[in-house]
N, C-alpha and C. Protein backbone atom coordinates (compact mmCIF):
# COMPACT_ATOMS: atom_id res chain seq x y z
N UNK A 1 -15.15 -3.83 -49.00
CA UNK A 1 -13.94 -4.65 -48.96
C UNK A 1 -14.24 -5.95 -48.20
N UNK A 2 -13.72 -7.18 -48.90
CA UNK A 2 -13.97 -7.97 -48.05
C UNK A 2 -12.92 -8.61 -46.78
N UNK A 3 -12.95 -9.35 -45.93
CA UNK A 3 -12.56 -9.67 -44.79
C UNK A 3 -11.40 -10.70 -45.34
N UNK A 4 -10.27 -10.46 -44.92
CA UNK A 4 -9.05 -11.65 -44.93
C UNK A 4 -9.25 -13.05 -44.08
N UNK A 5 -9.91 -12.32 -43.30
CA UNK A 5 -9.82 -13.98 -41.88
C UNK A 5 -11.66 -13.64 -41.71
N UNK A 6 -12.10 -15.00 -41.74
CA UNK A 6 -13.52 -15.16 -41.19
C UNK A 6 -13.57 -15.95 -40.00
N UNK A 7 -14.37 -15.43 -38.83
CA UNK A 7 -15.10 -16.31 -37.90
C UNK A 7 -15.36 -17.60 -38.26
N UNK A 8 -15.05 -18.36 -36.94
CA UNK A 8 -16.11 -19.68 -37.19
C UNK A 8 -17.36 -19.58 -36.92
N UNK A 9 -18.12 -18.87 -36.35
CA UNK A 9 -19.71 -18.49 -36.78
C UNK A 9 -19.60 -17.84 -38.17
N UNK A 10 -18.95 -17.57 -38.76
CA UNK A 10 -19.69 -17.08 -40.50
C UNK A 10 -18.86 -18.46 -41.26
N UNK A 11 -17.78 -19.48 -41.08
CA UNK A 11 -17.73 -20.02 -41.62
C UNK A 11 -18.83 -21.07 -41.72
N UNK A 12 -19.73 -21.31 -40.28
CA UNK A 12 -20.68 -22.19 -39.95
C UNK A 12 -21.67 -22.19 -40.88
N UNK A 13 -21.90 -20.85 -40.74
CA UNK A 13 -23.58 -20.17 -41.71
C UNK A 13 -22.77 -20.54 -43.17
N UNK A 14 -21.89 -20.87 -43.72
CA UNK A 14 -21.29 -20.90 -44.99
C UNK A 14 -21.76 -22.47 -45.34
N UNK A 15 -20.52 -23.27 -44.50
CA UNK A 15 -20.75 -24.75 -44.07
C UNK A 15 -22.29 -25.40 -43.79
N UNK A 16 -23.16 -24.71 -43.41
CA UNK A 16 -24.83 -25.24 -42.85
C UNK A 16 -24.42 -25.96 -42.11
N UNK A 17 -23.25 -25.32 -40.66
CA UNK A 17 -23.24 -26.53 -39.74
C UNK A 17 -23.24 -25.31 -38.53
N UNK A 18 -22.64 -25.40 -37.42
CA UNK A 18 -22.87 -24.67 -36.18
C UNK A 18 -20.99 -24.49 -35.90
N UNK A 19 -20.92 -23.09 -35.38
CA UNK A 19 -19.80 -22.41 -34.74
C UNK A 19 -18.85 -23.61 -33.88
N UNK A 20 -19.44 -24.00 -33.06
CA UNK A 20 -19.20 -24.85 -32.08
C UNK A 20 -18.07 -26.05 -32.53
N UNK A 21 -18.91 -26.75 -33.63
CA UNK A 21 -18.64 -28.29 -35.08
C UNK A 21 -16.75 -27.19 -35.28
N UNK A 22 -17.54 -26.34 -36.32
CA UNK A 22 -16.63 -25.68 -36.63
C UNK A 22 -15.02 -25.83 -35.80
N UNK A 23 -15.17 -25.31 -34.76
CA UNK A 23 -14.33 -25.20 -33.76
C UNK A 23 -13.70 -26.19 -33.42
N UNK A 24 -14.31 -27.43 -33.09
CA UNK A 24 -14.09 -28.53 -33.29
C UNK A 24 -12.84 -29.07 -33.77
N UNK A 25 -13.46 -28.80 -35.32
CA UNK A 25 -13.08 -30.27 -36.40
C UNK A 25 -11.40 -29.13 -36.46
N UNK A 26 -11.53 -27.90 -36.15
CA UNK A 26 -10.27 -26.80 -36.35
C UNK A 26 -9.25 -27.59 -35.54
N UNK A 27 -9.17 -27.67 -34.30
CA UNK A 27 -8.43 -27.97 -33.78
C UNK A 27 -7.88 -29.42 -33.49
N UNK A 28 -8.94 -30.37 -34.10
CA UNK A 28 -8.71 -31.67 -34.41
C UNK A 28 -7.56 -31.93 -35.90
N UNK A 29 -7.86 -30.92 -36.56
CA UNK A 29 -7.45 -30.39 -38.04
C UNK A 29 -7.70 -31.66 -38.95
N UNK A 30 -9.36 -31.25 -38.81
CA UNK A 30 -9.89 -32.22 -39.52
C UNK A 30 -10.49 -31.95 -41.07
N UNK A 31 -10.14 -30.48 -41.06
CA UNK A 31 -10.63 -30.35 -42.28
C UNK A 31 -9.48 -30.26 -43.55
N UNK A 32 -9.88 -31.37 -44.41
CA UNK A 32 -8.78 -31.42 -45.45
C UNK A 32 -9.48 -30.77 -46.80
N UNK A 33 -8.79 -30.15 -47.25
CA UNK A 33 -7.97 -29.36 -47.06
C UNK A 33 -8.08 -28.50 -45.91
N UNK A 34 -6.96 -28.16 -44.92
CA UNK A 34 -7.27 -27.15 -43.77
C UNK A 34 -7.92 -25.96 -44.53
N UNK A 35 -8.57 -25.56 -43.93
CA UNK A 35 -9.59 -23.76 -43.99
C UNK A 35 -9.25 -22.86 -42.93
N UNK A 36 -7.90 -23.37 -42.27
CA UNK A 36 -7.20 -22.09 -41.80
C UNK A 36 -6.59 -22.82 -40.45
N UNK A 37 -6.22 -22.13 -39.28
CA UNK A 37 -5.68 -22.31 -38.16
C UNK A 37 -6.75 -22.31 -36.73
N UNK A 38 -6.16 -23.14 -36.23
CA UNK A 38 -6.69 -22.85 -33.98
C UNK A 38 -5.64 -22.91 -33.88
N UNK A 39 -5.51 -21.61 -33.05
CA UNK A 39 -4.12 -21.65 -32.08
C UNK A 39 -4.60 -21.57 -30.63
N UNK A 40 -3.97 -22.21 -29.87
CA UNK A 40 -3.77 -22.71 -28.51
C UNK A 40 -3.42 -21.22 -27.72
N UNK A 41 -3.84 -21.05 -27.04
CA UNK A 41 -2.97 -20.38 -25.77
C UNK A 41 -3.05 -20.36 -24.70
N UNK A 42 -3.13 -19.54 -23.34
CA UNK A 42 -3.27 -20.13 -22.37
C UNK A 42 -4.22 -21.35 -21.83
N UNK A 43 -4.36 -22.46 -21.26
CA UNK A 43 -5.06 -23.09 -20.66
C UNK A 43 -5.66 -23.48 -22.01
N UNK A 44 -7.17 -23.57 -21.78
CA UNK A 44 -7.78 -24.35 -22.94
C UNK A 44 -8.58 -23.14 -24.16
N UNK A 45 -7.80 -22.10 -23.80
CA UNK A 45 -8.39 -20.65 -24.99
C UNK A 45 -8.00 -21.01 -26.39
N UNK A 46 -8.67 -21.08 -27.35
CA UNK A 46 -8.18 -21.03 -28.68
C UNK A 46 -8.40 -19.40 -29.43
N UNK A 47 -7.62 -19.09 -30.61
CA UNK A 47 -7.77 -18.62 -31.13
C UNK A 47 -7.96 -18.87 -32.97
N UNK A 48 -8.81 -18.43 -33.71
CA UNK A 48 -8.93 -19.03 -35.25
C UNK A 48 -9.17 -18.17 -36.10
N UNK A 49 -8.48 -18.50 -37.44
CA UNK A 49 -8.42 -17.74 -38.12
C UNK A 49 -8.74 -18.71 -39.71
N UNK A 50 -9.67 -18.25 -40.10
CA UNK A 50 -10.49 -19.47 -41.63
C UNK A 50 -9.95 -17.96 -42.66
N UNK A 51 -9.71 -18.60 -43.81
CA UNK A 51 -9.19 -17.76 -44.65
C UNK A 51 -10.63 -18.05 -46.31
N UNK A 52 -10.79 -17.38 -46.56
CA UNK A 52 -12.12 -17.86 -47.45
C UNK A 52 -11.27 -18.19 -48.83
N UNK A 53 -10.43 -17.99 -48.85
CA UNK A 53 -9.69 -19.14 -49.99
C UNK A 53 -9.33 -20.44 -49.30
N UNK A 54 -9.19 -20.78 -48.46
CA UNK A 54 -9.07 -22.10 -47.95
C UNK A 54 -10.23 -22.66 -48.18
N UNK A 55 -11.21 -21.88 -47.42
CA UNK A 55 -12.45 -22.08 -47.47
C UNK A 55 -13.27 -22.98 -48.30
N UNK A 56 -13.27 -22.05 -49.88
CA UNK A 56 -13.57 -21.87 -51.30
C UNK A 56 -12.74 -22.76 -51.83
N UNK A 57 -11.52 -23.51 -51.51
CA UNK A 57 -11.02 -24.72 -51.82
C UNK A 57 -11.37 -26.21 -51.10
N UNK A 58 -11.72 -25.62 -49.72
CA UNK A 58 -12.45 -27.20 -49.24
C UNK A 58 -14.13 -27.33 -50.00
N UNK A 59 -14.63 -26.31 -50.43
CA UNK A 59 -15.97 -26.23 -50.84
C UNK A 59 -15.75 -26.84 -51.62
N UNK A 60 -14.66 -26.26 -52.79
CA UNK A 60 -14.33 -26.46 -54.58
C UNK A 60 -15.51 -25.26 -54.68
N UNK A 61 -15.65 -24.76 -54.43
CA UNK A 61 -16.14 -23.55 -54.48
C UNK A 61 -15.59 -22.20 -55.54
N UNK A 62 -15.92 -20.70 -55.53
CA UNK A 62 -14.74 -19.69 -55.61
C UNK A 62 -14.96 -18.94 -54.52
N UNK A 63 -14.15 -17.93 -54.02
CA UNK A 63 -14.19 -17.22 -52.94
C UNK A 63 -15.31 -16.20 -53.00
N UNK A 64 -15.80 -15.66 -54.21
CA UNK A 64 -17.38 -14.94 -54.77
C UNK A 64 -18.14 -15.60 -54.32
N UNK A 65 -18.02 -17.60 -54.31
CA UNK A 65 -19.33 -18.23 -53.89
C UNK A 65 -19.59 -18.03 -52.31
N UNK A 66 -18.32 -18.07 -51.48
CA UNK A 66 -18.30 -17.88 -50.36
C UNK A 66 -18.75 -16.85 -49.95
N UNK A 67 -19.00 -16.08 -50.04
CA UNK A 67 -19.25 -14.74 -49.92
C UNK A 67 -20.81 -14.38 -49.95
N UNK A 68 -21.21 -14.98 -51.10
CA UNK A 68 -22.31 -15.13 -51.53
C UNK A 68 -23.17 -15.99 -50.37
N UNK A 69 -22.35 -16.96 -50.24
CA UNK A 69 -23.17 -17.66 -49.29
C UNK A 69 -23.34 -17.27 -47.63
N UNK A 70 -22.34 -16.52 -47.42
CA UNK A 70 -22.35 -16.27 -46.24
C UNK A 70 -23.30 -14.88 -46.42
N UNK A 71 -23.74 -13.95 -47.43
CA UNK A 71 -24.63 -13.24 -47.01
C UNK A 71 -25.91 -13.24 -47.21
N UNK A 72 -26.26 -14.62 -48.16
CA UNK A 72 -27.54 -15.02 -48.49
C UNK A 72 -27.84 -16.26 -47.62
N UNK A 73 -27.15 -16.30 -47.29
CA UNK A 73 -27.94 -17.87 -46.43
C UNK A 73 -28.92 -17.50 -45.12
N UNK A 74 -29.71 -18.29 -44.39
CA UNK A 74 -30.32 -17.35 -43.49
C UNK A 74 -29.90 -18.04 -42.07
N UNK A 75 -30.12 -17.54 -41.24
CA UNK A 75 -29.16 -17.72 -39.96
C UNK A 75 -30.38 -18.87 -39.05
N UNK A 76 -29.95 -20.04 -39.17
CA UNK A 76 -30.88 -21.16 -38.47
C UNK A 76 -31.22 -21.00 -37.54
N UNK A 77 -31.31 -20.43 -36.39
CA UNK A 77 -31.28 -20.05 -34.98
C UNK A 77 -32.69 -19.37 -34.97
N UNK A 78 -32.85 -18.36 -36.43
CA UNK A 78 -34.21 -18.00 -36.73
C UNK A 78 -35.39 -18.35 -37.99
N UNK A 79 -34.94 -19.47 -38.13
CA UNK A 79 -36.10 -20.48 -38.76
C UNK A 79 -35.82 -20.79 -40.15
């Protein structure tokens, strides 16, 4: 089964950019079409939630490609 809400580390490895970017551009809500929510809560804590149909629509993607990509891609950190 697959996952309703993805991490911003697996949206990263999707994107070929880093968790961090990700996090970022979320709460700037820089990504148009949005690919999901940061919510605020205490002090400077966020919480996020990327939906892989959002996703698969900022790609122009389908949500199969997403998927695809997030388990074939290889994780940069190890070469």
């Amino acid at each position: 089964m697959r996952p309703s809400i993805i991490k911003p580390v697996q949206a990263a490895k999707i994107l070929g950019s880093n968790a961090e970017s990700v996090r970022i551009r979320m709460q700037n809500d820089s990504f148009k079409p949005s690919i999901g929510t940061a919510c605020r809560h205490s002090g400077s804590k966020f919480t996020y939630e990327i939906f892989p149909e959002r996703l698969a629509a900022y790609l122009n993607i389908s949500v199969d490609a997403v998927f695809e990509r997030l388990n074939t891609r290889k994780d940069s950190r190890y070469g």
